[in-house]
C-alpha atoms as a PDB file:
ATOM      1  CA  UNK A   1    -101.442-182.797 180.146  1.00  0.00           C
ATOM      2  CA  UNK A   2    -101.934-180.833 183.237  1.00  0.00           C
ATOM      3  CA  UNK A   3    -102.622-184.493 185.088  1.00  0.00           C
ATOM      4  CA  UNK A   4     -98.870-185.081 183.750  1.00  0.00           C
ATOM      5  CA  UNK A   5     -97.420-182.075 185.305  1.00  0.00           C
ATOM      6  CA  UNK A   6     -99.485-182.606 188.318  1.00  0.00           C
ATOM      7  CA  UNK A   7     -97.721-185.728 189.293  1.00  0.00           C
ATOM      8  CA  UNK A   8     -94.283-184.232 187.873  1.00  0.00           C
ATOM      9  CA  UNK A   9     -94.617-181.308 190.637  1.00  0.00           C
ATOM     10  CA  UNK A  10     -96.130-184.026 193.251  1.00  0.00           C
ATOM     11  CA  UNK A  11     -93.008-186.035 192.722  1.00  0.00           C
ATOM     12  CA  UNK A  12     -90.221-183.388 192.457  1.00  0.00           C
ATOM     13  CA  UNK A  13     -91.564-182.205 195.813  1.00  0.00           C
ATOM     14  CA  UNK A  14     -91.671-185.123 197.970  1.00  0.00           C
ATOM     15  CA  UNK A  15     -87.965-186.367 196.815  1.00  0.00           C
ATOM     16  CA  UNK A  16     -87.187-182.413 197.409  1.00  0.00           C
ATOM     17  CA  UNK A  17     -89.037-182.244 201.218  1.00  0.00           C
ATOM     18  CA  UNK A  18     -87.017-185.856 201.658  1.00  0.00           C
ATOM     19  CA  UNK A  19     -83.616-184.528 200.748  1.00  0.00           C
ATOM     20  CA  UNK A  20     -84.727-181.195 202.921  1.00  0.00           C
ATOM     21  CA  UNK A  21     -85.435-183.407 205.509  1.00  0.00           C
ATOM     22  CA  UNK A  22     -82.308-185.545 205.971  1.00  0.00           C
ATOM     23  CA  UNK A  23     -80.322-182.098 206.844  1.00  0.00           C
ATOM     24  CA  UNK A  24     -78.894-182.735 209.988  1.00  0.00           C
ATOM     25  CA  UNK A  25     -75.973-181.385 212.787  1.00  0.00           C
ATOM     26  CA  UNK A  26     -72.888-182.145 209.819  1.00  0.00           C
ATOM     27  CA  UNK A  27     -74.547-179.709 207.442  1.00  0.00           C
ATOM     28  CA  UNK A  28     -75.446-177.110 210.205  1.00  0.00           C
ATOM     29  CA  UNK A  29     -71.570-177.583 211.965  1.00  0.00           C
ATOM     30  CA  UNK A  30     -70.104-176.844 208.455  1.00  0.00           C
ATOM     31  CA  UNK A  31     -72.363-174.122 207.787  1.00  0.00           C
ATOM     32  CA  UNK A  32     -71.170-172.576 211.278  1.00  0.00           C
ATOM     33  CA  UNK A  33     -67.567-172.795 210.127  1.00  0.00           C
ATOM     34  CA  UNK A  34     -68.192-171.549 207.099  1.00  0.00           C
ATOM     35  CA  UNK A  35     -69.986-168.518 208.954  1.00  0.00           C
ATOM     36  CA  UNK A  36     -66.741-167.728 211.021  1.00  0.00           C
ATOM     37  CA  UNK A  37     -63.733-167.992 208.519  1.00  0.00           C
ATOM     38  CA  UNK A  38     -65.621-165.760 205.871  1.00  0.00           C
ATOM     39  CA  UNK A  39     -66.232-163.359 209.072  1.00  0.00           C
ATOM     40  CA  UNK A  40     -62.678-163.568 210.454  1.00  0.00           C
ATOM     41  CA  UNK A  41     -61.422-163.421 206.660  1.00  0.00           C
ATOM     42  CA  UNK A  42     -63.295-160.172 205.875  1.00  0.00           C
ATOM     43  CA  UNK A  43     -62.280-158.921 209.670  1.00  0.00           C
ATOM     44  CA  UNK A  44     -59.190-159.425 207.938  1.00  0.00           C
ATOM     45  CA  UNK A  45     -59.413-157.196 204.699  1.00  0.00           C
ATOM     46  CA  UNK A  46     -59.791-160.514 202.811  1.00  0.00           C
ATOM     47  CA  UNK A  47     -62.373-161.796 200.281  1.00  0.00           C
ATOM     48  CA  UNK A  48     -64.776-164.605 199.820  1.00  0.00           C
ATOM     49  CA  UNK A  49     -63.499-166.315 196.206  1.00  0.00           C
ATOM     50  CA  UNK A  50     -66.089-168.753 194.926  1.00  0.00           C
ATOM     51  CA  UNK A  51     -66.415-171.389 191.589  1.00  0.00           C
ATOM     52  CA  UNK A  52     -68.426-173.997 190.278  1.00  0.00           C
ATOM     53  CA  UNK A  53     -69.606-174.985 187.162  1.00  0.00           C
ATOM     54  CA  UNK A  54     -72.917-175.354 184.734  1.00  0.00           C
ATOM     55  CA  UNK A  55     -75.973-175.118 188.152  1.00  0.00           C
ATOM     56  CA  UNK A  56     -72.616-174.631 190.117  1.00  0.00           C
ATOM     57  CA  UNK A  57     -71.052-171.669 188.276  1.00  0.00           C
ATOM     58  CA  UNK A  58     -75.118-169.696 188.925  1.00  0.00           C
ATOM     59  CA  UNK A  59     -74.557-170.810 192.169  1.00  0.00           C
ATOM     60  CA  UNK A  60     -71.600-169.204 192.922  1.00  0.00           C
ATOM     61  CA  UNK A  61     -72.629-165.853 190.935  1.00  0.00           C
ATOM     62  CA  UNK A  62     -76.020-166.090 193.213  1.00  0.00           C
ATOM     63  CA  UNK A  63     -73.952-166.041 196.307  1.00  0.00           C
ATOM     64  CA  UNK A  64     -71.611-163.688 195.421  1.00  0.00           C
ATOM     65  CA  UNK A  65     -74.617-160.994 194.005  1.00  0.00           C
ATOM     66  CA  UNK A  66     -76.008-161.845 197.287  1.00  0.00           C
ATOM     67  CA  UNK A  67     -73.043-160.575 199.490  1.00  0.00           C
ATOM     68  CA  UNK A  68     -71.706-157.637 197.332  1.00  0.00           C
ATOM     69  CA  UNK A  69     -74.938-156.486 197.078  1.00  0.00           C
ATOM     70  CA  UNK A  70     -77.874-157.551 200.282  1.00  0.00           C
ATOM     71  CA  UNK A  71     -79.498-160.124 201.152  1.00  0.00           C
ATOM     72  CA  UNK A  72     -82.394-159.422 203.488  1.00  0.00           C
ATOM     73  CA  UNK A  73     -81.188-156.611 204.908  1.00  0.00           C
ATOM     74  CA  UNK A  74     -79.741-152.844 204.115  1.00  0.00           C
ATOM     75  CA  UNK A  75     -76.163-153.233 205.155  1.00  0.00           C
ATOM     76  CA  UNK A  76     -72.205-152.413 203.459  1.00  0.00           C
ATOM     77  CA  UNK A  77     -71.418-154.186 200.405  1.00  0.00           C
ATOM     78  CA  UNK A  78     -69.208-157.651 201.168  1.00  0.00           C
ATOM     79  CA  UNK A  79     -66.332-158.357 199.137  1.00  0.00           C
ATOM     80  CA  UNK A  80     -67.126-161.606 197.157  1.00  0.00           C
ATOM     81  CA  UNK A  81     -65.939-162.371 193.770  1.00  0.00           C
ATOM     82  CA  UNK A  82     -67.173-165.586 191.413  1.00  0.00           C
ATOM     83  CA  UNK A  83     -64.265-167.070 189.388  1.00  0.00           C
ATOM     84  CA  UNK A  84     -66.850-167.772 187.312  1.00  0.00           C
ATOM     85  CA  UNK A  85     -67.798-164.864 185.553  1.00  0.00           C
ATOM     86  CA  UNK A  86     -65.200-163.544 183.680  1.00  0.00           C
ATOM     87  CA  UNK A  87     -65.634-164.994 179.818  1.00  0.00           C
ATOM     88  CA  UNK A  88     -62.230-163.158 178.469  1.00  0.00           C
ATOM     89  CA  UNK A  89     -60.013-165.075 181.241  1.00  0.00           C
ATOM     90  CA  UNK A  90     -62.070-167.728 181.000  1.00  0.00           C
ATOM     91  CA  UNK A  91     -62.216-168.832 177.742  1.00  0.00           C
ATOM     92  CA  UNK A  92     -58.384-167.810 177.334  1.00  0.00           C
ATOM     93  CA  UNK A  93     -57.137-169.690 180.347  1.00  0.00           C
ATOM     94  CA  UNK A  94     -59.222-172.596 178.766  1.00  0.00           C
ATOM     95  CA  UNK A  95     -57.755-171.941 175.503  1.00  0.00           C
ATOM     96  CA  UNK A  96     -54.557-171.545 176.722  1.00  0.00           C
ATOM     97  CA  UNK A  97     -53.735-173.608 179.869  1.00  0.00           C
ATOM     98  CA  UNK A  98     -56.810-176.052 179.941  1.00  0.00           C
ATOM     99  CA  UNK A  99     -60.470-175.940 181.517  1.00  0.00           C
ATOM    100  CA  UNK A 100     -58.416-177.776 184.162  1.00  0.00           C
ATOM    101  CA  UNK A 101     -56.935-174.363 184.809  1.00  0.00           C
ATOM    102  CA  UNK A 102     -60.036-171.999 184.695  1.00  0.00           C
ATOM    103  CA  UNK A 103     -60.284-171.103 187.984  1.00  0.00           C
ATOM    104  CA  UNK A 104     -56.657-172.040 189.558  1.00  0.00           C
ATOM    105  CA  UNK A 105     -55.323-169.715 187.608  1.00  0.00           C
ATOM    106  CA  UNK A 106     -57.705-167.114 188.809  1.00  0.00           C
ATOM    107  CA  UNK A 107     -56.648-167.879 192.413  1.00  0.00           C
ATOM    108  CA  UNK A 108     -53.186-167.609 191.592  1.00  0.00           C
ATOM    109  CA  UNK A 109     -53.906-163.705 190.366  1.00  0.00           C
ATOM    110  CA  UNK A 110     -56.197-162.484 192.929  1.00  0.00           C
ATOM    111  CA  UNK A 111     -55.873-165.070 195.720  1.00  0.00           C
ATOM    112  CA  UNK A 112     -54.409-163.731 198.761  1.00  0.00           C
ATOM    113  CA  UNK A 113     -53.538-165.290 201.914  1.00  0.00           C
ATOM    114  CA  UNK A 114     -56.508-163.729 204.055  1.00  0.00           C
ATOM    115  CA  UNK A 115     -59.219-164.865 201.253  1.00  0.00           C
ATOM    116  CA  UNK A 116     -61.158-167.780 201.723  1.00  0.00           C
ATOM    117  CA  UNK A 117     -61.962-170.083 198.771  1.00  0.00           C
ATOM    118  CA  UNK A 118     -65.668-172.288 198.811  1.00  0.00           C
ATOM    119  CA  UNK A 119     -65.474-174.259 195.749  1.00  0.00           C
ATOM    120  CA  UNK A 120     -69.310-175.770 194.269  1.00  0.00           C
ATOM    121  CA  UNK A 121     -69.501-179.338 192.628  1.00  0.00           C
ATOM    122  CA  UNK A 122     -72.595-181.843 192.901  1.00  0.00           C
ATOM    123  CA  UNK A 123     -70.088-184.505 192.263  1.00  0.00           C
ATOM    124  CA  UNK A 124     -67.199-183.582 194.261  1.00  0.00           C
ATOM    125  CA  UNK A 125     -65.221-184.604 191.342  1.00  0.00           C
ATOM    126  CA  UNK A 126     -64.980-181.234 189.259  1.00  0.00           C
ATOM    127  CA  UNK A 127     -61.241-181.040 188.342  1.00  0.00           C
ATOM    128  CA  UNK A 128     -61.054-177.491 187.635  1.00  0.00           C
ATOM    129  CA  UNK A 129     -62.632-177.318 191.747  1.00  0.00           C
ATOM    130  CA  UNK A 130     -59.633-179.825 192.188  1.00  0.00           C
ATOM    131  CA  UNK A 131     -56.885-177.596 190.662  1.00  0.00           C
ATOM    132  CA  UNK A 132     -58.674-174.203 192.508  1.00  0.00           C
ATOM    133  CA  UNK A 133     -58.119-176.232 195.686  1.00  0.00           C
ATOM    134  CA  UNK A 134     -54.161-176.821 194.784  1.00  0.00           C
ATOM    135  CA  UNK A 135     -53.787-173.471 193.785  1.00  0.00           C
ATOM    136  CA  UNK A 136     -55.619-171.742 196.947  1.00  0.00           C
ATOM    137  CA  UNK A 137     -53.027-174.368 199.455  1.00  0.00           C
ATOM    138  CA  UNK A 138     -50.511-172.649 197.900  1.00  0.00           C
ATOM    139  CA  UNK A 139     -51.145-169.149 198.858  1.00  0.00           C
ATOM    140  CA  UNK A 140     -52.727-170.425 202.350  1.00  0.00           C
ATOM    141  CA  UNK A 141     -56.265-170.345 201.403  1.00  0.00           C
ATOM    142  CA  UNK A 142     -58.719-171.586 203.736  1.00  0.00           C
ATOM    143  CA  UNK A 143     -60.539-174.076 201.843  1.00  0.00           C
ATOM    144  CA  UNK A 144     -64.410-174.830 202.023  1.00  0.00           C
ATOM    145  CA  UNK A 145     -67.401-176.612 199.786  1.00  0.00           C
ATOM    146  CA  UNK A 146     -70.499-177.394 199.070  1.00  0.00           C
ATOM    147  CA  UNK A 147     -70.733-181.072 197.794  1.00  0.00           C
ATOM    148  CA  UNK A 148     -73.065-183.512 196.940  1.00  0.00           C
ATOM    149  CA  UNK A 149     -73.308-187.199 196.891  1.00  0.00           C
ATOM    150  CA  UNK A 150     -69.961-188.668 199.209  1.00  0.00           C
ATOM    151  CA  UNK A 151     -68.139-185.850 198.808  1.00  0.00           C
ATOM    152  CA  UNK A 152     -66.240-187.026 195.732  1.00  0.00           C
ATOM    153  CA  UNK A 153     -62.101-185.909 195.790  1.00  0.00           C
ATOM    154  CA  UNK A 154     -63.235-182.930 197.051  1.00  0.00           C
ATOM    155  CA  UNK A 155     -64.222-184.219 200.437  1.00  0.00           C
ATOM    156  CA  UNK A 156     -60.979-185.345 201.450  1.00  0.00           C
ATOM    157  CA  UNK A 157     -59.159-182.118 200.279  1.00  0.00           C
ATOM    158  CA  UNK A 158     -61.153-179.424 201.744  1.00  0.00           C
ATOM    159  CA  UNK A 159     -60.817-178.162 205.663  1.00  0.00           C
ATOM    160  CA  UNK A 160     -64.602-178.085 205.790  1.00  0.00           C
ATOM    161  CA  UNK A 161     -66.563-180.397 203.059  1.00  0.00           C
ATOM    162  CA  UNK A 162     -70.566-179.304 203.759  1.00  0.00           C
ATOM    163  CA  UNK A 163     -71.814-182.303 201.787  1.00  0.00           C
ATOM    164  CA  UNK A 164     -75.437-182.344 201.527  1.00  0.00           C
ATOM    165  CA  UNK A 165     -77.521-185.192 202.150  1.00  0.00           C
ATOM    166  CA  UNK A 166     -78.264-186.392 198.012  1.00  0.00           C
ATOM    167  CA  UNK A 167     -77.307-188.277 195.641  1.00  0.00           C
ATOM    168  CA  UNK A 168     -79.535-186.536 192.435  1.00  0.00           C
ATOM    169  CA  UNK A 169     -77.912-183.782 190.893  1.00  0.00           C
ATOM    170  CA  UNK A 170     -81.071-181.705 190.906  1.00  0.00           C
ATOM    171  CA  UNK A 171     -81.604-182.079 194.516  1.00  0.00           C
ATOM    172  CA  UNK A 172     -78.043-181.481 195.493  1.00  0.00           C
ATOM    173  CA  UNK A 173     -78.276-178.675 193.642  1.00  0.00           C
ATOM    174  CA  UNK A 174     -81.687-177.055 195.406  1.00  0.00           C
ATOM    175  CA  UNK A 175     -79.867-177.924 198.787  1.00  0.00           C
ATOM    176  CA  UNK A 176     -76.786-175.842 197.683  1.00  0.00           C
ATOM    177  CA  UNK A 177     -78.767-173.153 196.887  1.00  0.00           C
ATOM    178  CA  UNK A 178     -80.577-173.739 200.736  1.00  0.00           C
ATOM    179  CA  UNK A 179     -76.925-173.712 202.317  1.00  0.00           C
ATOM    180  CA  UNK A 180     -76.377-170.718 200.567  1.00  0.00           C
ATOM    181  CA  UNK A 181     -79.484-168.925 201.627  1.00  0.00           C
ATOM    182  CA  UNK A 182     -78.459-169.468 204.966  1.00  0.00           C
ATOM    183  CA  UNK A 183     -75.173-168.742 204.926  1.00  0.00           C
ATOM    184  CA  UNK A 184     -76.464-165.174 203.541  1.00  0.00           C
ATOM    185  CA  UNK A 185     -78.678-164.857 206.713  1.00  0.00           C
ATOM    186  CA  UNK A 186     -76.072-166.006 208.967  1.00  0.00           C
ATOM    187  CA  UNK A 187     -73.925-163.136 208.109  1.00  0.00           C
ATOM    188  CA  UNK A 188     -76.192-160.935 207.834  1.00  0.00           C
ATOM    189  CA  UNK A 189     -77.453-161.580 211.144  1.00  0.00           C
ATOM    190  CA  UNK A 190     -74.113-161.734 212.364  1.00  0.00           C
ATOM    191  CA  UNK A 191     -73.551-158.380 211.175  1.00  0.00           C
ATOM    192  CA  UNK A 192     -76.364-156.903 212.981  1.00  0.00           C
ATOM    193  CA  UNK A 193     -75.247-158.409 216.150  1.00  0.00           C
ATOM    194  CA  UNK A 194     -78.070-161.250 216.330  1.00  0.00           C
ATOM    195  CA  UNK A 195     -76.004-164.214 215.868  1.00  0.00           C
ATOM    196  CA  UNK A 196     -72.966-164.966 217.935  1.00  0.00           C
END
């Protein structure tokens, strides 16, 4: 058994330290431009809205415990709210409108013009992330996202797609959590004046 698990670990890790690997300038340039519209949108009294769903929907809830509460570092609260964690509008926009309509609906209540929206889909496909998108054009949303894979429908309707180098959802998913990792000690650098 533990000669099993052995080469389960050995091989999880060397697709995971490939896929780490094959990070290059795209990723880091998206991350970058992700860095300065959540900046210039909280400069602006606006919020960071995020979604996702199943690994995507923890992701989103990571990042957004992450801002509102700290990182690394002791520093002011940042306002970030997950679409995703609300199981009363949830469930009755589902029930009501269609899943399609989870989180567009959300962004049509709280979504304001200074917010910024980063929608989270391995696929790139997620129509509810599709619908978000529409919704957040509408009220002037800057749009970003973490992808996977080529992007998916996403990619072509976002103003910054960060699509990470993998095709396997679990390491598309362990490279969304690394994006957002760093986009957490971007800002909070950023904040403390050591990244400009």
């Amino acid at each position: 058994m533990i000669d099993d698990i052995r080469d389960i670990v050995a091989k999880e890790l060397d697709e995971h330290r490939a896929a780490v690997d094959r990070i290059e300038e795209a990723q880091v340039a998206g991350l970058s431009r992700l860095v300065e519209t959540v900046v210039s949108a909280w400069s602006a009294g606006g919020r960071l809205l995020t979604c996702g769903n199943g690994g995507s929907a923890a992701d989103a809830q990571h990042l957004a415990a992450e801002l509102t509460g700290r990182y690394r570092r002791d520093r002011p609260g940042w306002p970030a709210v997950a679409l995703t964690t609300d199981t009363s509008a949830l469930t009755a926009i589902g029930n009501d409108l269609g899943f399609d309509q989870v989180f567009a609906r959300q962004v049509q209540a709280l979504g304001r013009p200074e917010d910024v929206l980063l929608v989270i889909s391995t696929s790139g496909d997620s129509e509810n992330c599709v619908t978000a998108v529409a919704a957040a054009r509408e009220i002037g949303l800057v749009c970003h996202g973490l992808l996977g894979g080529d992007g998916g429908r996403l990619g072509g309707l976002l103003d910054n797609p960060i699509v990470v180098p993998a095709r396997s959802t679990p390491r598309i998913q362990e490279l969304h959590v690394l994006m957002i990792h760093c986009l957490c000690e971007a800002l909070e650098r950023r904040h403390e004046g050591d990244l400009t």
